[in-house]
PDB file of N, CA and C in Angstrom:
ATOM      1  N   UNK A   1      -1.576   9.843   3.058  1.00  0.00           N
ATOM      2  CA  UNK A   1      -1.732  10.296   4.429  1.00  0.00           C
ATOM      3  C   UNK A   1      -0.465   9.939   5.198  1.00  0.00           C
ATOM      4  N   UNK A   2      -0.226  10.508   6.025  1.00  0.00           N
ATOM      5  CA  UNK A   2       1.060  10.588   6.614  1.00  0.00           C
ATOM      6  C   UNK A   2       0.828   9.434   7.803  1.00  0.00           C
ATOM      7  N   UNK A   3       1.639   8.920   8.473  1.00  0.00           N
ATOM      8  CA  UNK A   3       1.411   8.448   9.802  1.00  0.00           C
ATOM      9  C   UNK A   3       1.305   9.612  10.684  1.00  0.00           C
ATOM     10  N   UNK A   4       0.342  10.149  11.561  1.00  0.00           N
ATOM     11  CA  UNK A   4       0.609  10.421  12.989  1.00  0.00           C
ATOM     12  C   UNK A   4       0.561   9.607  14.135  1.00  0.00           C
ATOM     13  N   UNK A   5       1.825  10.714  14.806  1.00  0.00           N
ATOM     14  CA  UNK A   5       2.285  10.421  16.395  1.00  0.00           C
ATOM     15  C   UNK A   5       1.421  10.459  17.391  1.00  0.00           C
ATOM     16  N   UNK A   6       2.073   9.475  18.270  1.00  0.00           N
ATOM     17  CA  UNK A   6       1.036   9.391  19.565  1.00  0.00           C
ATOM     18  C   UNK A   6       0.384  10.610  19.539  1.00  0.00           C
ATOM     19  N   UNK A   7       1.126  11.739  19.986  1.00  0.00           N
ATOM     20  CA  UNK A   7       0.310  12.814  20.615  1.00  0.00           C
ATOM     21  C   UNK A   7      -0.202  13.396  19.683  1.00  0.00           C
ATOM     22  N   UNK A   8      -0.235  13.659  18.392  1.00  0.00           N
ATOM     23  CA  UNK A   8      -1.199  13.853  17.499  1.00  0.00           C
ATOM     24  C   UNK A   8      -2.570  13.199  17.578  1.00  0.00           C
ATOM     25  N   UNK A   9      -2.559  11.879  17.761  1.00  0.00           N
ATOM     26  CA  UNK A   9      -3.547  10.967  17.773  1.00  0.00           C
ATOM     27  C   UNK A   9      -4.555  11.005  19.273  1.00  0.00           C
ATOM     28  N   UNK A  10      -3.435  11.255  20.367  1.00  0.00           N
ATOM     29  CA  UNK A  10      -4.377  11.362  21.475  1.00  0.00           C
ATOM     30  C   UNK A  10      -4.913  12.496  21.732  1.00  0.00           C
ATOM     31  N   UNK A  11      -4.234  13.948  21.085  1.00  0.00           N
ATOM     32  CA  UNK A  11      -5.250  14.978  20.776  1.00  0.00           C
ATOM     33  C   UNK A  11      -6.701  15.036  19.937  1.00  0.00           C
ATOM     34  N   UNK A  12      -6.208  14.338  18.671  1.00  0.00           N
ATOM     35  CA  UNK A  12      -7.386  14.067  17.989  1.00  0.00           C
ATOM     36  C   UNK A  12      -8.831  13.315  18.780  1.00  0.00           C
ATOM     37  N   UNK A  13      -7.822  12.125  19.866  1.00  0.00           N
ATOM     38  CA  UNK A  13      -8.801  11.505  20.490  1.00  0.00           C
ATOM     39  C   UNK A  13      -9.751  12.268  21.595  1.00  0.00           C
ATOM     40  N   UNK A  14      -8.692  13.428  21.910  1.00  0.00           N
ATOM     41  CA  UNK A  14      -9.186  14.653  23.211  1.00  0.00           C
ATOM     42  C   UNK A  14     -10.553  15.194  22.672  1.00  0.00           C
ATOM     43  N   UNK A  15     -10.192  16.110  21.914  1.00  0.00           N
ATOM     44  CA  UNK A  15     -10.803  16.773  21.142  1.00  0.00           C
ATOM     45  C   UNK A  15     -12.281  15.845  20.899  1.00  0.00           C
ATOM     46  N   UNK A  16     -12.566  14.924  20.396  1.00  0.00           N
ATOM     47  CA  UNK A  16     -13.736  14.104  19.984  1.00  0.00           C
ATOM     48  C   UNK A  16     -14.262  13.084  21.363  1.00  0.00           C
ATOM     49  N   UNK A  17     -13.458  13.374  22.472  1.00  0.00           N
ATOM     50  CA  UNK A  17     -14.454  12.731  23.806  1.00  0.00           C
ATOM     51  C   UNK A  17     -14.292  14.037  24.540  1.00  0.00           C
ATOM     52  N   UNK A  18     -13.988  14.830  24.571  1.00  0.00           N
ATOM     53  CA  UNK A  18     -13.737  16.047  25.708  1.00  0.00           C
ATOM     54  C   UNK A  18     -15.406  15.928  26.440  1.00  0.00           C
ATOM     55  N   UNK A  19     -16.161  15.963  26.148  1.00  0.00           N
ATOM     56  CA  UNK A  19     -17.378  15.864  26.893  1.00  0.00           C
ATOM     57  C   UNK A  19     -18.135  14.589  27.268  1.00  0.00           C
ATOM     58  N   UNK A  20     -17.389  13.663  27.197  1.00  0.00           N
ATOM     59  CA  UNK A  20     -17.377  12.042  27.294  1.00  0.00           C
ATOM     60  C   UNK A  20     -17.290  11.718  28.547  1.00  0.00           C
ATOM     61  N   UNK A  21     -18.323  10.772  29.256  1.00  0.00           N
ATOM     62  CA  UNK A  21     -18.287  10.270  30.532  1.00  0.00           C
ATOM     63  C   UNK A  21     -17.966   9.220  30.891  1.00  0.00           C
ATOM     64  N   UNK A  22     -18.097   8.142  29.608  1.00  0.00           N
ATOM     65  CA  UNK A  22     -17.894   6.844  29.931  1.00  0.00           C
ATOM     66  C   UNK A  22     -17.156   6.538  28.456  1.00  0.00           C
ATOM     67  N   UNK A  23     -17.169   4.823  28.309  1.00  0.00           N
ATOM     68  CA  UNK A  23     -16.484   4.612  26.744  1.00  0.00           C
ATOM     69  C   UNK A  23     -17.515   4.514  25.707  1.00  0.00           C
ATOM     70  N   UNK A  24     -19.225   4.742  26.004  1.00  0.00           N
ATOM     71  CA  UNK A  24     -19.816   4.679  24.989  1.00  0.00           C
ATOM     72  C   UNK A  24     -19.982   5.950  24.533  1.00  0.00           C
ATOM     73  N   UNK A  25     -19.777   6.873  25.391  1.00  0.00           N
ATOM     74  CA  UNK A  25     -20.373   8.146  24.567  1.00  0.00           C
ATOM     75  C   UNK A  25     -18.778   8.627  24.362  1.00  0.00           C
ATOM     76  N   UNK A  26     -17.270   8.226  24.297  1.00  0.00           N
ATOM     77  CA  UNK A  26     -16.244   7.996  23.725  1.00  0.00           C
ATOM     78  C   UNK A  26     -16.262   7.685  22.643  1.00  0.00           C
ATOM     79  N   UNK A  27     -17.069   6.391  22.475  1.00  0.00           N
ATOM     80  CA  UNK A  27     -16.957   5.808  21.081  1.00  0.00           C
ATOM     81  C   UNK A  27     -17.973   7.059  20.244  1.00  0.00           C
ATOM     82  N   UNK A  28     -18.556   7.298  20.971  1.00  0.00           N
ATOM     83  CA  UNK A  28     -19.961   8.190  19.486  1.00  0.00           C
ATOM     84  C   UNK A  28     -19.346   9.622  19.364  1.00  0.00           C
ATOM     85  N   UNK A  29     -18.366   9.792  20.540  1.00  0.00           N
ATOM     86  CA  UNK A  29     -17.839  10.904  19.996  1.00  0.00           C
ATOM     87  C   UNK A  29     -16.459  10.928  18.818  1.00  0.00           C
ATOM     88  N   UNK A  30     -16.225   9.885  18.678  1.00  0.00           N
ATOM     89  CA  UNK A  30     -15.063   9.112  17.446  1.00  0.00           C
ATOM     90  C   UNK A  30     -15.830   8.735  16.297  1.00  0.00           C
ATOM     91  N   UNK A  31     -16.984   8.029  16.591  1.00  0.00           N
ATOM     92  CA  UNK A  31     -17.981   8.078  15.352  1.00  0.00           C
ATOM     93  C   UNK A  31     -18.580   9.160  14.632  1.00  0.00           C
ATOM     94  N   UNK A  32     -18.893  10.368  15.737  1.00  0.00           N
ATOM     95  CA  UNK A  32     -19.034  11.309  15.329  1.00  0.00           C
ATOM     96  C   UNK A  32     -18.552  12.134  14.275  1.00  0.00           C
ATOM     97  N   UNK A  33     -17.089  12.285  14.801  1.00  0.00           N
ATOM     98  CA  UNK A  33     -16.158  13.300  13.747  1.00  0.00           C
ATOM     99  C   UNK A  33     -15.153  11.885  12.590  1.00  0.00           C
ATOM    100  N   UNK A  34     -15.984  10.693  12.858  1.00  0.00           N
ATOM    101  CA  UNK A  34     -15.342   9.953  11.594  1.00  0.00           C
ATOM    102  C   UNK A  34     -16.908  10.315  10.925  1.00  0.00           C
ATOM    103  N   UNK A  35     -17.893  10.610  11.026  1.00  0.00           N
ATOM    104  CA  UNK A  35     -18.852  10.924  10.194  1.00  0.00           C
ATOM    105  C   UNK A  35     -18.872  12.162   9.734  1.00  0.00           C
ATOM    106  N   UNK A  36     -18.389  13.270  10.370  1.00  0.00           N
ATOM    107  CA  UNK A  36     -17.918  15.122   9.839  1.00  0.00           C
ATOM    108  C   UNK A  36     -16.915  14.671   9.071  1.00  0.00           C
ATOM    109  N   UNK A  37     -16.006  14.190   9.283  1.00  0.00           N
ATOM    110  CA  UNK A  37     -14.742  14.345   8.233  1.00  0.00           C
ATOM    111  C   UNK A  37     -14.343  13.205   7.398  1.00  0.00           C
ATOM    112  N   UNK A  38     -14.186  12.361   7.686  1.00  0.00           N
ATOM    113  CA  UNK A  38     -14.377  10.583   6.618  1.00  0.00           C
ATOM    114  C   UNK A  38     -15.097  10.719   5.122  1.00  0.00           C
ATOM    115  N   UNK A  39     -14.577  11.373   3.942  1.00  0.00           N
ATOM    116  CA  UNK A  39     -14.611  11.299   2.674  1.00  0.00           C
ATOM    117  C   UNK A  39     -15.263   9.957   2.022  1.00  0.00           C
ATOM    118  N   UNK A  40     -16.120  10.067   1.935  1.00  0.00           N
ATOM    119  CA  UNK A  40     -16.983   8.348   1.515  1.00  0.00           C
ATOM    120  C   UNK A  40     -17.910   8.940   0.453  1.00  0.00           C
ATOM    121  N   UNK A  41     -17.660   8.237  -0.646  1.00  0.00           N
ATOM    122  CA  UNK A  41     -17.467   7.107  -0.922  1.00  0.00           C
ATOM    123  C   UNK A  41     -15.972   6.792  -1.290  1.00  0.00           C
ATOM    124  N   UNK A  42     -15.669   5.784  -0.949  1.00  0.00           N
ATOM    125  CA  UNK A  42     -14.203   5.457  -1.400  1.00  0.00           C
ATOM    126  C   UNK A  42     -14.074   4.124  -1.723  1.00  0.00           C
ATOM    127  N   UNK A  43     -12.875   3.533  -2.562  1.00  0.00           N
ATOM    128  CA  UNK A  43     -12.381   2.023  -3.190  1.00  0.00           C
ATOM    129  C   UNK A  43     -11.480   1.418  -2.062  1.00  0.00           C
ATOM    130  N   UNK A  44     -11.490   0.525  -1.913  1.00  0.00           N
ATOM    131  CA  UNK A  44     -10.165  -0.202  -1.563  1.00  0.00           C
ATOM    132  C   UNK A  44     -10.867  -1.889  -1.618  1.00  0.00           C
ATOM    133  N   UNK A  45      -9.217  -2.482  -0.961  1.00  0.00           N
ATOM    134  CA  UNK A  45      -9.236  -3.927  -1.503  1.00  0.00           C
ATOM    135  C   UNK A  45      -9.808  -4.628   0.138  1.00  0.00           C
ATOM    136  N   UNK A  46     -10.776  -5.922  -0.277  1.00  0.00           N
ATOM    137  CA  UNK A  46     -10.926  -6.261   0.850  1.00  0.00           C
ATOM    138  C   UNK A  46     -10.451  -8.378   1.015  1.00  0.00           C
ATOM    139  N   UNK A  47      -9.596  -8.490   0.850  1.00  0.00           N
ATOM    140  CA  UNK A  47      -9.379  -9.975   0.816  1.00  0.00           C
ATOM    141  C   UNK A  47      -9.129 -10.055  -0.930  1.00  0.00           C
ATOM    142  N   UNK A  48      -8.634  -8.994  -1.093  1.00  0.00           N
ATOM    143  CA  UNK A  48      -8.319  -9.019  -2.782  1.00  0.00           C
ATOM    144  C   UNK A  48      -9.335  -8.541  -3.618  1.00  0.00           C
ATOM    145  N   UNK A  49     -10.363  -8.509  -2.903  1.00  0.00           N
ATOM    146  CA  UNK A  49     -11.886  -7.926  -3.813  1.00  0.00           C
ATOM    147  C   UNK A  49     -11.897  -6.114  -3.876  1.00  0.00           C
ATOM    148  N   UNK A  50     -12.160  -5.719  -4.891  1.00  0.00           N
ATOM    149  CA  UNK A  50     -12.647  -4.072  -4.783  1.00  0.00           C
ATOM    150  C   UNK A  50     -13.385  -3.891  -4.157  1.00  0.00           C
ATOM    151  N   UNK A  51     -14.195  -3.061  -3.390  1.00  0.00           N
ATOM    152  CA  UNK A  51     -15.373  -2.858  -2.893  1.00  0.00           C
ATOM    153  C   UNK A  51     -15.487  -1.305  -2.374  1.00  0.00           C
ATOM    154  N   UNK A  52     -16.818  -0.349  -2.158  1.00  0.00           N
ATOM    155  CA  UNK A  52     -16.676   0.564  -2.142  1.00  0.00           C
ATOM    156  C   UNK A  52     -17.217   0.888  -0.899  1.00  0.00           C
ATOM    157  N   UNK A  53     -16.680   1.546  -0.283  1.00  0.00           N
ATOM    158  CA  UNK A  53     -16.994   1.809   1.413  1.00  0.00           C
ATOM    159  C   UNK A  53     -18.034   3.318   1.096  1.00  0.00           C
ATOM    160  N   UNK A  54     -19.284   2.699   1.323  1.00  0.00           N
ATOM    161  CA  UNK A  54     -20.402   3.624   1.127  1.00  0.00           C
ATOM    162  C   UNK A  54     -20.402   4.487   2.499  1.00  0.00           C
ATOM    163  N   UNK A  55     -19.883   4.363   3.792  1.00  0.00           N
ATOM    164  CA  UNK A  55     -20.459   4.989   4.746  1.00  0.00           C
ATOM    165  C   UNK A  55     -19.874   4.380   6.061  1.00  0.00           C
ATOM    166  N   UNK A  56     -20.131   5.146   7.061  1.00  0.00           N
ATOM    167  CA  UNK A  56     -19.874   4.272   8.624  1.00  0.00           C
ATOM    168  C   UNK A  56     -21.037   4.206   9.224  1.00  0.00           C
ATOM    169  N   UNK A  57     -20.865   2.674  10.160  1.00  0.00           N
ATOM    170  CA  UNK A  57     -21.822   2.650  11.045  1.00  0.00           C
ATOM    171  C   UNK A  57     -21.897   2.444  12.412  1.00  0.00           C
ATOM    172  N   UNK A  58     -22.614   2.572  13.489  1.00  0.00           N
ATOM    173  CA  UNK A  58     -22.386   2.254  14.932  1.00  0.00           C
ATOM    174  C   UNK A  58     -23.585   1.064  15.517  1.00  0.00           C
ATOM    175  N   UNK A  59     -22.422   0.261  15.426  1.00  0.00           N
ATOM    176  CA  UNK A  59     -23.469  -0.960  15.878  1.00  0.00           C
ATOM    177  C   UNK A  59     -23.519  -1.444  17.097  1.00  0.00           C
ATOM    178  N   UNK A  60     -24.744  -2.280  17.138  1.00  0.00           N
ATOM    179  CA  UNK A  60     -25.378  -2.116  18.453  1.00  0.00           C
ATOM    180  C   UNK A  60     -24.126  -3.047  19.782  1.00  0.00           C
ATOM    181  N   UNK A  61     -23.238  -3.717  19.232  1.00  0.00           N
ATOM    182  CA  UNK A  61     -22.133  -4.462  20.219  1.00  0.00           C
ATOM    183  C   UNK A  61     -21.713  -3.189  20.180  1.00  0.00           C
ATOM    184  N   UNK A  62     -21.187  -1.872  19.608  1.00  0.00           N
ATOM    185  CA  UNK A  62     -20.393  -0.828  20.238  1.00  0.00           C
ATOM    186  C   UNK A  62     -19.120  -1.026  19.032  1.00  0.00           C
ATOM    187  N   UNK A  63     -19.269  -1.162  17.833  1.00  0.00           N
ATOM    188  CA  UNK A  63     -17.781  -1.337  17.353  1.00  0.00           C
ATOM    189  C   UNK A  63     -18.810  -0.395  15.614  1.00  0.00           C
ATOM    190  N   UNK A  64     -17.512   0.612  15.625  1.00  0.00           N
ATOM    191  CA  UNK A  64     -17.424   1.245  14.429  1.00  0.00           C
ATOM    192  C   UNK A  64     -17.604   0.413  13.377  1.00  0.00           C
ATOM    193  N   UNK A  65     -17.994   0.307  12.117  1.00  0.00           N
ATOM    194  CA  UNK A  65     -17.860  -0.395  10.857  1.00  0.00           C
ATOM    195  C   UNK A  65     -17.962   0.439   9.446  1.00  0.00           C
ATOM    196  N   UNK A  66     -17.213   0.082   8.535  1.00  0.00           N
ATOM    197  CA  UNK A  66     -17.606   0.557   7.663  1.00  0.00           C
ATOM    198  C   UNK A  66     -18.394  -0.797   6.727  1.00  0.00           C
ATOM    199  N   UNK A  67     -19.289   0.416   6.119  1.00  0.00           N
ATOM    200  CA  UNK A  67     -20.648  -0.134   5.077  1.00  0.00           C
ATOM    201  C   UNK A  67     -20.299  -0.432   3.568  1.00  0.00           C
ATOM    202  N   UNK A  68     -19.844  -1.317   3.363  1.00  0.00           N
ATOM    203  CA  UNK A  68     -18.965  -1.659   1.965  1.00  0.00           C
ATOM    204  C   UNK A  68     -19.815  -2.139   0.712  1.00  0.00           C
ATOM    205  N   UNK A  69     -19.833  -2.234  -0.153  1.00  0.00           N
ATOM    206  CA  UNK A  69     -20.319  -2.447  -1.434  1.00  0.00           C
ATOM    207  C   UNK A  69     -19.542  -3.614  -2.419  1.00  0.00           C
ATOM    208  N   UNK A  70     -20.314  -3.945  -3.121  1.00  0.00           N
ATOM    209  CA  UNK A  70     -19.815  -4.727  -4.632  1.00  0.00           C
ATOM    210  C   UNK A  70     -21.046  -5.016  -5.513  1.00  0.00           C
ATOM    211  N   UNK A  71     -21.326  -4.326  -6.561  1.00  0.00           N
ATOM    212  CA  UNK A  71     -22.590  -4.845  -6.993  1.00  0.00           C
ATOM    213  C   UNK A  71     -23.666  -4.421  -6.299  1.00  0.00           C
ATOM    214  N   UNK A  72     -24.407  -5.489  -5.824  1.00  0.00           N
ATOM    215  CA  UNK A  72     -25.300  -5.554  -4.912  1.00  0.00           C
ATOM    216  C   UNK A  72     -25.370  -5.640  -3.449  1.00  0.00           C
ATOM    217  N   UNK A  73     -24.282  -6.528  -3.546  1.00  0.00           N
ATOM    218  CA  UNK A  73     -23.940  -7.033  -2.063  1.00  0.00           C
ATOM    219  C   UNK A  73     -23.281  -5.874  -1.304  1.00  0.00           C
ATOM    220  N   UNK A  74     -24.253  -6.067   0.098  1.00  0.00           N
ATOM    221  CA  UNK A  74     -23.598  -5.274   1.006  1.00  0.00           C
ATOM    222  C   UNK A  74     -22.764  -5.911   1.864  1.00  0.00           C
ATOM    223  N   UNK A  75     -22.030  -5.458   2.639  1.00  0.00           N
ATOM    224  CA  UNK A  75     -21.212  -6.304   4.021  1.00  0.00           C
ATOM    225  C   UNK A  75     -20.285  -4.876   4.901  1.00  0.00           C
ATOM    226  N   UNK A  76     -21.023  -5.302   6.010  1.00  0.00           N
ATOM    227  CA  UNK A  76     -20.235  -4.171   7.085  1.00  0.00           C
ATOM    228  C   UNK A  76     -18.729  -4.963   7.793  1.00  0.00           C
ATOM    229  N   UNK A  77     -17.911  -4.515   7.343  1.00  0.00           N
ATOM    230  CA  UNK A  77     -16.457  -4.543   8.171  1.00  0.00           C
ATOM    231  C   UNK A  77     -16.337  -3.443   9.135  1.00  0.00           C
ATOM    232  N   UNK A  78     -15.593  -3.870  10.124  1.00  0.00           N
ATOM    233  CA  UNK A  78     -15.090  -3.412  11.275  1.00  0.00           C
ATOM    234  C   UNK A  78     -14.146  -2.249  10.678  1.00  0.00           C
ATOM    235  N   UNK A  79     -14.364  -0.999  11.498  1.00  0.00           N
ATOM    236  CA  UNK A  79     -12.580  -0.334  10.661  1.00  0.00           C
ATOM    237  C   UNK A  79     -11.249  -0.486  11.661  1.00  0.00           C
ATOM    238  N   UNK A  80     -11.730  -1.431  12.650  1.00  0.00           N
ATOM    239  CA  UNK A  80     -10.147  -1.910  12.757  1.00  0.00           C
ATOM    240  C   UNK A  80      -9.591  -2.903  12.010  1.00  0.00           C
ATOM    241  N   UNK A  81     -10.753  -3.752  11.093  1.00  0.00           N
ATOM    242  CA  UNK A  81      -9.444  -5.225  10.361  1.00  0.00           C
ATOM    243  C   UNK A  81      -9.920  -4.309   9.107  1.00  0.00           C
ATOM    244  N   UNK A  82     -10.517  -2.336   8.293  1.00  0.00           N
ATOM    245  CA  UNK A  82     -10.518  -2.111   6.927  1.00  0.00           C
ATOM    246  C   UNK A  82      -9.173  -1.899   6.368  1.00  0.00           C
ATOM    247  N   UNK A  83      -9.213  -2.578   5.494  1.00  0.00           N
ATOM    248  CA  UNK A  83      -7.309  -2.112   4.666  1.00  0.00           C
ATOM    249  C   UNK A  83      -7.985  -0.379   3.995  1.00  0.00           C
ATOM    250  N   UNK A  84      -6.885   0.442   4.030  1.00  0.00           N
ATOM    251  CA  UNK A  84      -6.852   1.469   3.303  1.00  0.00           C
ATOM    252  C   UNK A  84      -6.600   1.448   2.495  1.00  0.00           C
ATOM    253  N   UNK A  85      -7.137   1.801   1.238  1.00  0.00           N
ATOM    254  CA  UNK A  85      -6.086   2.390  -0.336  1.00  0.00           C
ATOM    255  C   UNK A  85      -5.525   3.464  -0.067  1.00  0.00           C
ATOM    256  N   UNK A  86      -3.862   3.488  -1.248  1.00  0.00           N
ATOM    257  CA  UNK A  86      -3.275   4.295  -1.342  1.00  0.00           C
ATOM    258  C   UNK A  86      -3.458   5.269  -2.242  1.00  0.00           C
ATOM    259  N   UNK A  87      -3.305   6.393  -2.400  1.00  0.00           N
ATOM    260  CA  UNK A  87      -3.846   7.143  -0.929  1.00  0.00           C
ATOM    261  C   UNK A  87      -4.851   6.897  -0.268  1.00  0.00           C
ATOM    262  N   UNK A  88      -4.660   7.426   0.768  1.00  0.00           N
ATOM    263  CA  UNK A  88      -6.166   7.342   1.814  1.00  0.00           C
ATOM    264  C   UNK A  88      -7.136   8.361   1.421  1.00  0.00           C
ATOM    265  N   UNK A  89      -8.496   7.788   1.945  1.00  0.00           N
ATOM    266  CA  UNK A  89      -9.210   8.802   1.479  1.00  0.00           C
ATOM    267  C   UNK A  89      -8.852  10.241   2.707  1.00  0.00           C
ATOM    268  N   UNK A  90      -9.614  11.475   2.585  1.00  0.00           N
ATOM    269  CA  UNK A  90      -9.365  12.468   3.150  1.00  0.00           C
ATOM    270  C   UNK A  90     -10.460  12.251   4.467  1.00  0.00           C
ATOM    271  N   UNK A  91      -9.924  12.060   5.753  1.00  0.00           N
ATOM    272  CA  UNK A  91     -10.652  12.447   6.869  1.00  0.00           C
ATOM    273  C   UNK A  91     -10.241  10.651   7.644  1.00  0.00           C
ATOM    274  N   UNK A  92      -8.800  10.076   6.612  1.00  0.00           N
ATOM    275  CA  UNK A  92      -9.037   8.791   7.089  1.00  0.00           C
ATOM    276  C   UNK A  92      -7.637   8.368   8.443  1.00  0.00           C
ATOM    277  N   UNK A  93      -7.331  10.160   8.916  1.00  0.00           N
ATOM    278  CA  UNK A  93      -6.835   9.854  10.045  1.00  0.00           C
ATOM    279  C   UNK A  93      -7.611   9.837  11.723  1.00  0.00           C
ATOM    280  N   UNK A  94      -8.656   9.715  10.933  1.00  0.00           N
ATOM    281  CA  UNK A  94      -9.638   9.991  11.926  1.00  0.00           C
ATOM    282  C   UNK A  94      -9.811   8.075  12.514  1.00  0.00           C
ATOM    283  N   UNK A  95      -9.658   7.369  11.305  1.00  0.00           N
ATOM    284  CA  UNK A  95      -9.784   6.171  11.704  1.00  0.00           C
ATOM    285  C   UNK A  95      -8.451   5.507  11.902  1.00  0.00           C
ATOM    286  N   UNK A  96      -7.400   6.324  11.892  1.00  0.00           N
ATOM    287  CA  UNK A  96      -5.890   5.789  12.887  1.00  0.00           C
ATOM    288  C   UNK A  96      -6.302   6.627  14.349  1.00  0.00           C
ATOM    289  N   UNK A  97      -7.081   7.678  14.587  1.00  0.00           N
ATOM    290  CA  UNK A  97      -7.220   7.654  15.792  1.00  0.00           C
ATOM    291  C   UNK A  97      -8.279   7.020  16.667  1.00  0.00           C
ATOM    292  N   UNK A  98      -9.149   6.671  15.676  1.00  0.00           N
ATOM    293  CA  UNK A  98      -9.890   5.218  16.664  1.00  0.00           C
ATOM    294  C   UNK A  98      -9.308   3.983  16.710  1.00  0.00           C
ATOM    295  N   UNK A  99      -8.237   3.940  15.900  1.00  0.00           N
ATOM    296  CA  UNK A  99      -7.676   2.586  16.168  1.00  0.00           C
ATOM    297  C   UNK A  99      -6.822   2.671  17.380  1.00  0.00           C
ATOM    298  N   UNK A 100      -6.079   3.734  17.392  1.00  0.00           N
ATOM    299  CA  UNK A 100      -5.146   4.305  18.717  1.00  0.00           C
ATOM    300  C   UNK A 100      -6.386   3.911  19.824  1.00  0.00           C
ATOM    301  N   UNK A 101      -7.474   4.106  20.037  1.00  0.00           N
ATOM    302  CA  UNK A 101      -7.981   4.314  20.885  1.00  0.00           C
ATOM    303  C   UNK A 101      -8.601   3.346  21.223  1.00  0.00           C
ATOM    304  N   UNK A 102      -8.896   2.964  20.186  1.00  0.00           N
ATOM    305  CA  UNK A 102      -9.089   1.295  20.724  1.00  0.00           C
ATOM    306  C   UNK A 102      -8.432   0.367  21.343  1.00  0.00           C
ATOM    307  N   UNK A 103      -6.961   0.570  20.640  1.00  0.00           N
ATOM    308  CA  UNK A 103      -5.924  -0.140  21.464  1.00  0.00           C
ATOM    309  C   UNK A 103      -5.756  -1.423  20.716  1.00  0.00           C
TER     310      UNK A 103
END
């Protein structure tokens, strides 16, 4: 995946709050189209461990997460501290533009 530019990113961000009144229905509109387009299931490393990012979720403090795997064990990370594998999965500039937007 490439890096995009600001204004790539704050379009992306347009586009997914355009009907947004406040920052929560901001955030569900970023959760939203990371749930249309975000390619899951996917691998990457988390503190050196494999683990497989089954899904996203919106939790009740208001912060995106992804739903990770190993075995059995589940554990939800934030996708602002998820490391990406190289390559990224497909739909995973969706989560450089919630990070933009998060700030």
């Amino acid at each position: 995946m490439r890096t995009l530019g600001k204004a790539e990113l704050e379009a992306m961000i347009e586009e997914a709050t355009v009907d947004a009144y406040n920052e929560d229905e901001q955030l569900t509109g970023l959760f939203t189209m990371l749930e249309e387009y975000l390619d899951v299931p996917f691998s990457t490393a988390v503190l050196g461990i494999e683990v497989t990012v089954r899904g996203i979720d919106l939790t009740l403090d208001g912060r995106i997460v992804a739903v990770c795997s190993r075995g059995g064990i589940r554990q939800s990370i934030g996708l602002l501290e998820l490391p990406l594998p190289t390559p990224a999965p497909e739909g995973a500039e969706w989560i450089e533009a919630y990070r933009h937007w998060a700030g």
